[in-house]
N, C-alpha and C. Protein backbone atom coordinates (compact mmCIF):
# COMPACT_ATOMS: atom_id res chain seq x y z
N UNK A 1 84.20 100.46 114.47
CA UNK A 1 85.35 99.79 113.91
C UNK A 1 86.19 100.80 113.13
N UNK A 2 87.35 100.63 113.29
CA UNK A 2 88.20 101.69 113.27
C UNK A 2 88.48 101.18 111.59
N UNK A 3 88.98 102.49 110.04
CA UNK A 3 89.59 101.86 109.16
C UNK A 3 90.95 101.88 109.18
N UNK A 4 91.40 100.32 108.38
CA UNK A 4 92.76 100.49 107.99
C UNK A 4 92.98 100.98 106.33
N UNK A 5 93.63 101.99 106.21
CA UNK A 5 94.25 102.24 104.91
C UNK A 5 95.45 102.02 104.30
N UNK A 6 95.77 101.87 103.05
CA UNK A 6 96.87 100.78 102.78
C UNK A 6 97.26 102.73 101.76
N UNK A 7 98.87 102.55 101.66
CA UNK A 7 99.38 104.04 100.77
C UNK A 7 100.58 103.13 100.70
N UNK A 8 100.82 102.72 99.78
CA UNK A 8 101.89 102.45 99.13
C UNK A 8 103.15 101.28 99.61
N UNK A 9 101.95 99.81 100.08
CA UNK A 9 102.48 98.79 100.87
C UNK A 9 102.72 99.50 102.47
N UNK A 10 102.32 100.58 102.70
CA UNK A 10 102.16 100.98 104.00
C UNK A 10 100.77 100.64 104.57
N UNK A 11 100.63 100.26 105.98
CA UNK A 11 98.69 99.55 106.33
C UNK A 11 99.05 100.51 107.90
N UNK A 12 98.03 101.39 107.70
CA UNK A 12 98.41 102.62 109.06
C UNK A 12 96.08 102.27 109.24
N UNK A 13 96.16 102.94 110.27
CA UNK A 13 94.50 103.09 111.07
C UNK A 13 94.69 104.92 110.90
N UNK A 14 94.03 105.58 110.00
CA UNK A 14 93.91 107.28 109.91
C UNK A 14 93.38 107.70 111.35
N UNK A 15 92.05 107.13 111.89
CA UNK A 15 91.56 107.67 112.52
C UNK A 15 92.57 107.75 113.85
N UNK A 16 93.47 107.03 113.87
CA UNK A 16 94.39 107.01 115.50
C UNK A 16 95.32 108.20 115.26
N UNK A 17 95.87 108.98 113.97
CA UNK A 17 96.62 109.94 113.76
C UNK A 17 95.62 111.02 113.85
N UNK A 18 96.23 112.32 114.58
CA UNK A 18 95.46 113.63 114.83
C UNK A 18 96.26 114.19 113.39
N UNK A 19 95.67 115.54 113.34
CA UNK A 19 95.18 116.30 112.01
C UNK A 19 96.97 117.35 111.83
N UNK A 20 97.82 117.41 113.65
CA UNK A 20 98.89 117.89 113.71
C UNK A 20 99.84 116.60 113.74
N UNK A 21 99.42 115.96 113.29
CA UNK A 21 100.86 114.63 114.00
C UNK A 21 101.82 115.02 112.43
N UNK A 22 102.88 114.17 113.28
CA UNK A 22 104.09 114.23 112.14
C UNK A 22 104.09 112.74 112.02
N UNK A 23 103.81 112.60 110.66
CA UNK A 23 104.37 110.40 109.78
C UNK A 23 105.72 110.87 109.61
N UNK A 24 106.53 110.17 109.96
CA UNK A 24 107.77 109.56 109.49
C UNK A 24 108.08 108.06 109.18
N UNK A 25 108.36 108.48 108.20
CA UNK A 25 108.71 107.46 107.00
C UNK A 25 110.22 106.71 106.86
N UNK A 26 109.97 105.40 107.77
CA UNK A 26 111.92 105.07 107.69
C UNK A 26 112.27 104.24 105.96
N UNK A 27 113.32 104.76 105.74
CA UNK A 27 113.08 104.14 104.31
C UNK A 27 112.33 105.19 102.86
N UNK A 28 112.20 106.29 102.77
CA UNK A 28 111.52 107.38 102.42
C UNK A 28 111.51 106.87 101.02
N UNK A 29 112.47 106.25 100.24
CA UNK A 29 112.41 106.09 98.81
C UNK A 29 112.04 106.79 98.12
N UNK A 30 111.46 106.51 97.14
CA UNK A 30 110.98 107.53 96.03
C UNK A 30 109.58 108.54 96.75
N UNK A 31 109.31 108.49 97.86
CA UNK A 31 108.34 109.49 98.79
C UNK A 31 106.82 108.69 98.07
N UNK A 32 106.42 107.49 97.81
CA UNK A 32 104.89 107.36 97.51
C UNK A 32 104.35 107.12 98.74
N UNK A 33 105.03 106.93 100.29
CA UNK A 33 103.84 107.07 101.24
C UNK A 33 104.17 108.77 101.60
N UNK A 34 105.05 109.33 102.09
CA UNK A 34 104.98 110.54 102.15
C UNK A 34 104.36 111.62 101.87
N UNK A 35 104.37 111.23 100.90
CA UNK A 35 103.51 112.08 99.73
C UNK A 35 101.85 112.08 99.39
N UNK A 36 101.76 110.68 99.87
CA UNK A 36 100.54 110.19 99.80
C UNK A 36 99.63 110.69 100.97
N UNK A 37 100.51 110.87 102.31
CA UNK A 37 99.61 111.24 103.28
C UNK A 37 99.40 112.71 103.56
N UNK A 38 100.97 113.35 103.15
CA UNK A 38 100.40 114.87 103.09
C UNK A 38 99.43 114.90 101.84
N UNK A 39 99.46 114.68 100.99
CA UNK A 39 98.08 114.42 99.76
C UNK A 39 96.53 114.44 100.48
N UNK A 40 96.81 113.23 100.55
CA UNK A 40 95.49 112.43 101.15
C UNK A 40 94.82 113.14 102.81
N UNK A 41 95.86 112.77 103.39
CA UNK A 41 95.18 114.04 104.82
C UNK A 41 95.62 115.03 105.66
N UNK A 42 96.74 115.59 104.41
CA UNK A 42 97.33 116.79 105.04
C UNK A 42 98.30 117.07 106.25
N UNK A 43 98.52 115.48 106.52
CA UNK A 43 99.83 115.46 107.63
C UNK A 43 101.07 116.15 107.24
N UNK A 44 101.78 116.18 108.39
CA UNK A 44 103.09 116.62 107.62
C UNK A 44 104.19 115.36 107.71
N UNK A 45 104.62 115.38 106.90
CA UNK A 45 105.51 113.69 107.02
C UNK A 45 106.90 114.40 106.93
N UNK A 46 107.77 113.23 107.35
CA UNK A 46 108.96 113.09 107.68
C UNK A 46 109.86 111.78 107.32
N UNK A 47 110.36 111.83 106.19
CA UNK A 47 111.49 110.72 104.95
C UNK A 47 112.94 110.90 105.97
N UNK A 48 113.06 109.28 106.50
CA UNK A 48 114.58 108.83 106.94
C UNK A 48 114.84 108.06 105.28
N UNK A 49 115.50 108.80 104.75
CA UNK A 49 116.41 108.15 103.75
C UNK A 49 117.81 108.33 103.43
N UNK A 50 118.76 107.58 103.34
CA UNK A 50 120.18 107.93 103.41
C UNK A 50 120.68 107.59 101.50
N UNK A 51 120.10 107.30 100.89
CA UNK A 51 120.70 107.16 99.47
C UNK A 51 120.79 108.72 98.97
N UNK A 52 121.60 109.61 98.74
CA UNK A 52 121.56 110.68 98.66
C UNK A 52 120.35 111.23 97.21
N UNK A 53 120.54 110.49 96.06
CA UNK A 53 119.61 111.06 95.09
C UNK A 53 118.04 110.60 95.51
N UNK A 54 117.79 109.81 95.84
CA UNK A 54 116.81 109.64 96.61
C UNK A 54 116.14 110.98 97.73
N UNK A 55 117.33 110.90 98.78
CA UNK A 55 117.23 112.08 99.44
C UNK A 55 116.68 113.23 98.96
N UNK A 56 117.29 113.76 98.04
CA UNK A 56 117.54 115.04 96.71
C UNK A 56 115.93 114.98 96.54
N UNK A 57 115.61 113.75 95.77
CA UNK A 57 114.53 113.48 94.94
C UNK A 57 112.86 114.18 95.87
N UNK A 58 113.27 113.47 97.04
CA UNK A 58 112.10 113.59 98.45
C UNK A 58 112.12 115.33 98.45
N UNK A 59 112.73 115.32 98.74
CA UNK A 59 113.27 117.19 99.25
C UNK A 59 112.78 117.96 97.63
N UNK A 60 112.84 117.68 96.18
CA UNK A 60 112.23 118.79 95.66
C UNK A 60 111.01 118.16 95.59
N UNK A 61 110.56 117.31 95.91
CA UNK A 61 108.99 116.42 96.03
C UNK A 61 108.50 117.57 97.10
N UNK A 62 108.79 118.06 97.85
CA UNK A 62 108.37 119.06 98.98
C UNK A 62 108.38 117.99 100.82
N UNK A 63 108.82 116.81 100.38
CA UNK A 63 109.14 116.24 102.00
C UNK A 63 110.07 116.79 102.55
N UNK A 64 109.91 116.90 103.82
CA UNK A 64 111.11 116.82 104.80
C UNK A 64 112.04 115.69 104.81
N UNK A 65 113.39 115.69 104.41
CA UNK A 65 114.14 114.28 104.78
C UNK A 65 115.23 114.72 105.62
N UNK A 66 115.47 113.51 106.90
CA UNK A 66 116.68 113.37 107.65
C UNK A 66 117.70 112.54 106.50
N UNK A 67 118.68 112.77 106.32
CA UNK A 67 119.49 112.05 105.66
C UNK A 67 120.26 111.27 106.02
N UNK A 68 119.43 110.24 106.60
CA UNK A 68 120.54 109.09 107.37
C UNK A 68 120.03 107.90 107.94
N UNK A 69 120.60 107.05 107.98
CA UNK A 69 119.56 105.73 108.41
C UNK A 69 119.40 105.34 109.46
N UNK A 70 117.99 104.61 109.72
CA UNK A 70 117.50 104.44 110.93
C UNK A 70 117.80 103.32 111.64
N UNK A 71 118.55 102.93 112.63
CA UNK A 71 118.64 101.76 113.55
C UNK A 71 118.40 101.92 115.07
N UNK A 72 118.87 100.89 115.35
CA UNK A 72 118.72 100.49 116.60
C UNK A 72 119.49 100.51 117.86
N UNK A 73 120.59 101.59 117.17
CA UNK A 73 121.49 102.30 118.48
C UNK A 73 122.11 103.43 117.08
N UNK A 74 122.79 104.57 118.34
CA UNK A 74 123.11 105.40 117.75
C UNK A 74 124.67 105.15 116.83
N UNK A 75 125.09 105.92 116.07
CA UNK A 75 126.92 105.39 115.67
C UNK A 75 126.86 106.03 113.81
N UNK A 76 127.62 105.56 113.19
CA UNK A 76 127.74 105.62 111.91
C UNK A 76 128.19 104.42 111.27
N UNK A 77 127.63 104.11 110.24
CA UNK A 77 128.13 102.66 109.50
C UNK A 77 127.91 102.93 107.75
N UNK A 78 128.62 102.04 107.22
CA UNK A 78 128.79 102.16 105.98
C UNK A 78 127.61 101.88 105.11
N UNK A 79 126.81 102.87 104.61
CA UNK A 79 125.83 102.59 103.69
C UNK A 79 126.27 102.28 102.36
N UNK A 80 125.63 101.16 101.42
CA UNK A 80 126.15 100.88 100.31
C UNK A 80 125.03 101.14 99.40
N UNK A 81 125.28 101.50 98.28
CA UNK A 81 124.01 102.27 97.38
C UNK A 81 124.30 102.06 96.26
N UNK A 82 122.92 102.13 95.78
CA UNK A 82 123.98 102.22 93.84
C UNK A 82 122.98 103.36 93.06
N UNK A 83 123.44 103.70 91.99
CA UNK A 83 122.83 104.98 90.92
C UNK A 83 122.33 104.11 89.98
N UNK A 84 121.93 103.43 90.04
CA UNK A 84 121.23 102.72 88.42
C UNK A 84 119.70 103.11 89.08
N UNK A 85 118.97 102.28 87.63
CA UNK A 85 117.73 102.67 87.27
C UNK A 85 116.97 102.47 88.73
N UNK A 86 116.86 101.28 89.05
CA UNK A 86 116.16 101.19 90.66
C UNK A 86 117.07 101.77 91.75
N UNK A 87 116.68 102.78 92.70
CA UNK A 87 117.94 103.69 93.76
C UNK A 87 117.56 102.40 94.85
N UNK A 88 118.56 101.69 95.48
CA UNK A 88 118.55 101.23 96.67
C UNK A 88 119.83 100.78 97.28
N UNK A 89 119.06 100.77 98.77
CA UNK A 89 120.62 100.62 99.45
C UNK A 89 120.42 99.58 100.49
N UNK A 90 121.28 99.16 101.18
CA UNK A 90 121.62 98.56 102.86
C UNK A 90 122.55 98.58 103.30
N UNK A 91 122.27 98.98 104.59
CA UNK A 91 123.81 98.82 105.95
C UNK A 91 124.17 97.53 106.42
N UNK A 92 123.46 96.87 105.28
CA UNK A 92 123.45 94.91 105.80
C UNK A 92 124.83 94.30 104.67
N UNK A 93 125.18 94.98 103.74
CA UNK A 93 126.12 94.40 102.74
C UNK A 93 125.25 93.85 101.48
N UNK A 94 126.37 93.23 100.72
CA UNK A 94 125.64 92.89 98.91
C UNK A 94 124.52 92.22 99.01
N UNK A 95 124.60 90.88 100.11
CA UNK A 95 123.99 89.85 100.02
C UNK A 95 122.78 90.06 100.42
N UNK A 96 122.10 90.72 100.97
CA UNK A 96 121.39 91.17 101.79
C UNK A 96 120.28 92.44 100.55
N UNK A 97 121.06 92.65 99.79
CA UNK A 97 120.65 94.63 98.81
C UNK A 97 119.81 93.79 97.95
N UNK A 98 120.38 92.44 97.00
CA UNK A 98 119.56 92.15 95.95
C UNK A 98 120.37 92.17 94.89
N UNK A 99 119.81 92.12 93.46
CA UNK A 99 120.91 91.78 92.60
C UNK A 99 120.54 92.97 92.14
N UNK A 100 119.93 94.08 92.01
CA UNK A 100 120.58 95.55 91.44
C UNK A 100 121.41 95.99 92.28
N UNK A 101 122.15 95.39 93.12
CA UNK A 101 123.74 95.76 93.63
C UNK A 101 124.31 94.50 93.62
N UNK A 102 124.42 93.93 92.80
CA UNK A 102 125.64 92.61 93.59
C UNK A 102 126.27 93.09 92.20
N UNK A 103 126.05 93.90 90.65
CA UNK A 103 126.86 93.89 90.15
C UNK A 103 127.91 95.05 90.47
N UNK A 104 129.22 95.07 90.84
CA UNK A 104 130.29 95.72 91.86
C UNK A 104 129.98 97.35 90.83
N UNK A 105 129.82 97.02 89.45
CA UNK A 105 129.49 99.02 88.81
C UNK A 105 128.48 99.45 89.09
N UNK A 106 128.74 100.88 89.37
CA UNK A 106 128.12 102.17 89.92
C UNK A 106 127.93 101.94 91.35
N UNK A 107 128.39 100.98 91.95
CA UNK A 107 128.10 100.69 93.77
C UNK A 107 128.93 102.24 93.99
N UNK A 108 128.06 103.00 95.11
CA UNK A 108 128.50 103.71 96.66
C UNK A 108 128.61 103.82 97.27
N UNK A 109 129.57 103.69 98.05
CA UNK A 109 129.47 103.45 99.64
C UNK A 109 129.79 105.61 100.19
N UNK A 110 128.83 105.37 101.11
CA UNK A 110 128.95 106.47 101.90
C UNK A 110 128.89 106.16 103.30
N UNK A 111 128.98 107.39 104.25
CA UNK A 111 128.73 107.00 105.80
C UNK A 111 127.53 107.61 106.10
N UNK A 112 127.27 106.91 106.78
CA UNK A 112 125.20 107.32 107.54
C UNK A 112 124.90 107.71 108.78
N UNK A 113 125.06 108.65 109.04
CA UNK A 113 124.39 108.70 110.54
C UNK A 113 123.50 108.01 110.81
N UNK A 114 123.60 106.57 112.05
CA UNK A 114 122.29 105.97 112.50
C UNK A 114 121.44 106.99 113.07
N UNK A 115 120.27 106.87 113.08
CA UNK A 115 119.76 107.71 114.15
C UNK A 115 118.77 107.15 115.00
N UNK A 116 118.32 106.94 116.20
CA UNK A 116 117.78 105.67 117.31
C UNK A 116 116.99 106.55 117.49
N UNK A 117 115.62 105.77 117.43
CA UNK A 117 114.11 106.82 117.84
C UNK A 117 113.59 105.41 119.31
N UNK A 118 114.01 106.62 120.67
CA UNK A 118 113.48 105.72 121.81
C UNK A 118 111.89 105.65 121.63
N UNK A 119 111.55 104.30 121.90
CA UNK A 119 110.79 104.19 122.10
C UNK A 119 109.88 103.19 121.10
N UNK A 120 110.72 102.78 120.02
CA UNK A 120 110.06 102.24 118.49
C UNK A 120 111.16 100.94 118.84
């Protein structure tokens, strides 16, 4: 029986990942699975995050980050973000982010490269 391990609301099976694989991480946030698995078993991981301080944050953490968000065809769309105490964002609009963005100060909007992984 194979284990499941849980890193940071992430539930992955270790033994199905080889010792060279690359984790990528859609959503990279503050890097606690990233980080956790190069930690824990020496993978090398890979952070899709498009909030830029976030981004920043991953990258002197020592992750690799693509800087741009992940969907389900290729294109660019308006990411909306904010700089307060919790960093988060969506390409879905206010209603959708939560109420550490529905108040309209410190909101960002930037543009995101989607980027489409065939096969997921």
């Amino acid at each position: 029986m194979k284990r499941l391990e849980r890193i940071s609301q992430h539930s992955f099976l270790p033994a199905l990942v080889r010792a060279d694989s690359t984790v990528l991480d859609l959503g990279g946030n503050r890097g606690e699975f990233p980080l956790g698995v190069m930690n824990r078993y020496g993978w090398h991981a890979v952070a899709i995050e498009p909030t830029p301080a976030l981004a920043q944050h991953l990258r002197s953490a020592g992750v690799e980050v693509i800087e741009a968000a992940a969907a389900g065809e290729d294109g660019s769309v308006e990411f909306i973000h904010g700089d307060g105490k919790e960093l988060t964002g969506s390409i879905m609009g206010l209603d959708v982010v939560g109420s550490e963005l529905s108040d309209a100060a410190g909101l960002r909007k930037s543009r995101s490269q989607h980027i489409r992984y065939p096969g997921y």
